[in-house]
Protein backbone atom coordinates (compact mmCIF):
# COMPACT_ATOMS: atom_id res chain seq x y z
CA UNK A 1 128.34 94.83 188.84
CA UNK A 2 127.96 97.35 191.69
CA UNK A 3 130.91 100.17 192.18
CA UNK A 4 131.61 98.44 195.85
CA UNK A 5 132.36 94.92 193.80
CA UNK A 6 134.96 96.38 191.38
CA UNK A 7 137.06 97.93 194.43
CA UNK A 8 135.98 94.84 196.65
CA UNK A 9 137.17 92.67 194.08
CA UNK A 10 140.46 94.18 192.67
CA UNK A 11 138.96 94.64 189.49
CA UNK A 12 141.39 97.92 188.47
CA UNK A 13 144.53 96.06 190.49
CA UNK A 14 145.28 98.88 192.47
CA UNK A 15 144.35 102.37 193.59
CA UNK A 16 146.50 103.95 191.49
CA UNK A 17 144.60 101.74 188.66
CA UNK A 18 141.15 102.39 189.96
CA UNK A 19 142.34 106.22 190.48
CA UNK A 20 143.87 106.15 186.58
CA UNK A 21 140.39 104.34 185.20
CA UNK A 22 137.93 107.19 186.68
CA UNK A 23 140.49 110.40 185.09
CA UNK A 24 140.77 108.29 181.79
CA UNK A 25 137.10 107.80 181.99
CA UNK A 26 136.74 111.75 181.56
CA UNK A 27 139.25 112.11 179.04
CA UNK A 28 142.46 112.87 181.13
CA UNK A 29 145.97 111.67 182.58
CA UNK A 30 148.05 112.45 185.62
CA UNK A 31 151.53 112.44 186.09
CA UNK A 32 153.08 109.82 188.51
CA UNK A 33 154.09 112.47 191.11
CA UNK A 34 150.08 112.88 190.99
CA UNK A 35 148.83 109.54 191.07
CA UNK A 36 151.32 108.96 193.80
CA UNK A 37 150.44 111.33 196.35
CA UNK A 38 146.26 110.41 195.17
CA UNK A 39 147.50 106.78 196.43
CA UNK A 40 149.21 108.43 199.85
CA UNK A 41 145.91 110.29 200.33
CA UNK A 42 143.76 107.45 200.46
CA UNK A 43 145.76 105.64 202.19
CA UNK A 44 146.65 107.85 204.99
CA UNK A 45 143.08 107.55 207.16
CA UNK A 46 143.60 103.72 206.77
CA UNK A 47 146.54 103.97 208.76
CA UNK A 48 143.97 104.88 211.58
CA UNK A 49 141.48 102.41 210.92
CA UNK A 50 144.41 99.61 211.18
CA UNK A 51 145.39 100.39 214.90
CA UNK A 52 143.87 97.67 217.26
CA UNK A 53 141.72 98.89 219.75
CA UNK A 54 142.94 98.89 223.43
CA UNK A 55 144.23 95.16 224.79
CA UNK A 56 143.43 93.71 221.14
CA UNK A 57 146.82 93.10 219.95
CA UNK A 58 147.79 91.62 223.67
CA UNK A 59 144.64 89.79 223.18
CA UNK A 60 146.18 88.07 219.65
CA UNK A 61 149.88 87.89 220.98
CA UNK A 62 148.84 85.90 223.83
CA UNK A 63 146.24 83.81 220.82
CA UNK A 64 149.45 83.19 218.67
CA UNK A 65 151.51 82.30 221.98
CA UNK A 66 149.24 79.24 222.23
CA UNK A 67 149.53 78.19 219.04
CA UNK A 68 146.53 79.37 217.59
CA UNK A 69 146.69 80.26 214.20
CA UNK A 70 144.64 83.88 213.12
CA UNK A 71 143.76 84.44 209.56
CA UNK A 72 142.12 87.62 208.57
CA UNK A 73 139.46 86.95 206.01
CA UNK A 74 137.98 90.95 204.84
CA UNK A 75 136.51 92.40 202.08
CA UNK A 76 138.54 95.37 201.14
CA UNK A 77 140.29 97.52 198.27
CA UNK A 78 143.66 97.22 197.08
CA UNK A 79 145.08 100.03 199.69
CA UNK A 80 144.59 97.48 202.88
CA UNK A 81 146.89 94.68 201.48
CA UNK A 82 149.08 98.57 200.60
CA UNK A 83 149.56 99.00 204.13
CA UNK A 84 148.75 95.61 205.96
CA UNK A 85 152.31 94.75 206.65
CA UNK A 86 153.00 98.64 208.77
CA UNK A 87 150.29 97.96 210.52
CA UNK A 88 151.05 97.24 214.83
CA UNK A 89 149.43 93.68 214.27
CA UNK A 90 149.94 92.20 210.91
CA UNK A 91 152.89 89.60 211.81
CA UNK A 92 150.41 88.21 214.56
CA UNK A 93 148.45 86.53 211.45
CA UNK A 94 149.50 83.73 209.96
CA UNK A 95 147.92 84.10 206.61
CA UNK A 96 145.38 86.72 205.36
CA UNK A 97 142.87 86.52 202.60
CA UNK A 98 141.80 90.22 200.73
CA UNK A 99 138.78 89.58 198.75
CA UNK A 100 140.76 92.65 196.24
CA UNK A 101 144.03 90.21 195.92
CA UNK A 102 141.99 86.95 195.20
CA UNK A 103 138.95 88.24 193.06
CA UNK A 104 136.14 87.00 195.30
CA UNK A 105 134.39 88.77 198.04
CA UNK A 106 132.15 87.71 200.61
CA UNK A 107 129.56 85.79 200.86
CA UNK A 108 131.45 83.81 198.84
CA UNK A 109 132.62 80.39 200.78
CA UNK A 110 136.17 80.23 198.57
CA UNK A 111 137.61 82.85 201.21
CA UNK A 112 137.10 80.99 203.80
CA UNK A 113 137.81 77.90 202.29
CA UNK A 114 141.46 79.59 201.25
CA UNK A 115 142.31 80.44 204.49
CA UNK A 116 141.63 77.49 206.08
CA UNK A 117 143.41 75.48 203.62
CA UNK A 118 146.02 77.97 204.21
CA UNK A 119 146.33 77.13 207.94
CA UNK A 120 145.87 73.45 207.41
CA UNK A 121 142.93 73.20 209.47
CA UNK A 122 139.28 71.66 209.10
CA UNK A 123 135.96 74.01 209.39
CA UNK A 124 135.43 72.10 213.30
CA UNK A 125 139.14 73.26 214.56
CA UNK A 126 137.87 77.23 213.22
CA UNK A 127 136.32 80.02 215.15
CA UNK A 128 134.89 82.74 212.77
CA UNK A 129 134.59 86.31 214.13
CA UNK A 130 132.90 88.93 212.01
CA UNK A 131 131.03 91.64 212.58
CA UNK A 132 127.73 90.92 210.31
CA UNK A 133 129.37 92.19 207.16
CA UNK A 134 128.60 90.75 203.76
CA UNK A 135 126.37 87.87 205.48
CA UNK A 136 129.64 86.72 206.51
CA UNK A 137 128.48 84.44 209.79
CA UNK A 138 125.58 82.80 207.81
CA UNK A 139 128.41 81.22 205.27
CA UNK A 140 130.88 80.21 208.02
CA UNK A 141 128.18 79.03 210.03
CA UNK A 142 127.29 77.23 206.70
CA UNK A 143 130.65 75.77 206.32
CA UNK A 144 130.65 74.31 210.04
CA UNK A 145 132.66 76.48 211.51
CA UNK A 146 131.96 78.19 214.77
CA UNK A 147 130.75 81.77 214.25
CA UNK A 148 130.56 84.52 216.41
CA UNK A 149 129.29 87.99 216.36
CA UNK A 150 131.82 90.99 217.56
CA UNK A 151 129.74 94.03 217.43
CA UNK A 152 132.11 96.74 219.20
CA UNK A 153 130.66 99.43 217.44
CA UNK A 154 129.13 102.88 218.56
CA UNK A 155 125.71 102.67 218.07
CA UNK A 156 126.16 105.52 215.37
CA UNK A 157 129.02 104.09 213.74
CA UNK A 158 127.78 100.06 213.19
CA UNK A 159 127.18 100.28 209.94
CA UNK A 160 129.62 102.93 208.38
CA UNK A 161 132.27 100.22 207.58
CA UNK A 162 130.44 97.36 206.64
CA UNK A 163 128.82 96.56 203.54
CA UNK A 164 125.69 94.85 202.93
CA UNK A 165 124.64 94.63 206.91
CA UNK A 166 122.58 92.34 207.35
CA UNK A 167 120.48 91.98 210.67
């Protein structure tokens, strides 16, 4: 299994985990002041990453206003769900689905599935937005649901968080 698929997929169970497998790995142990401030470090730049963009979260409010569910469906490691619920715009989802949390990443149709099952909705009442990640928009698109392409990304930067691009 690639590195990205153990940390995509929760393999360890946390950071701390994942951080505790590499030192055992070369024969050593840290003490839990240690590990702790190893989990604050890689969680701190997250922090930034999570803030929404200018308008967005005005943009969801007003979503959730009119009923429409959101569901956040993302392949990520164990420190996102860490820090999801501080972030300025996690109580505008309803439900979300981290690839780490249920063992599956995308491509793989069983996220999508979850979260629709977890807003009681069919694949024709969904609108999938992704930004080419993982093949993601090929397997909503696959499932029937509507699938659209946000690409907000500086031309330098539209690739550095997303795995497996594909064009």
């Amino acid at each position: 299994m690639p590195v990205n698929d153990y940390r995509l997929m929760g393999t360890h169970g946390s950071s701390e985990s994942k951080i505790g497998h590499v030192i055992e790995f070369f024969g050593n142990t840290l003490l839990d002041e240690h590990m702790a401030e190893c989990g604050r470090v890689g969680r701190d730049p997250l922090h930034r990453l999570l803030n929404p963009k200018p308008d967005c979260r005005d943009m969801l409010r007003r979503l959730s206003d009119h009923g429409i569910a959101l569901a956040i469906v993302s392949d990520c490691g164990f420190d996102v769900p860490a820090i999801w619920p501080r972030t300025p715009f996690a109580h505008l989802f309803t439900i979300t689905m981290f690839s780490c949390v249920l063992g599956i990443r995308k491509p793989d149709a069983r996220l999508y599935e979850a979260a629709m099952d977890g807003l009681g909705v069919t694949p024709s009442a969904c609108m999938f937005i992704g930004d080419r990640g993982s093949n993601e928009l090929q397997v909503a698109r696959n499932l029937g649901l509507a699938a659209y392409l946000l690409d907000d990304q500086p031309a330098d930067q539209s690739t550095v968080l997303r795995v497996d691009v594909h064009e």
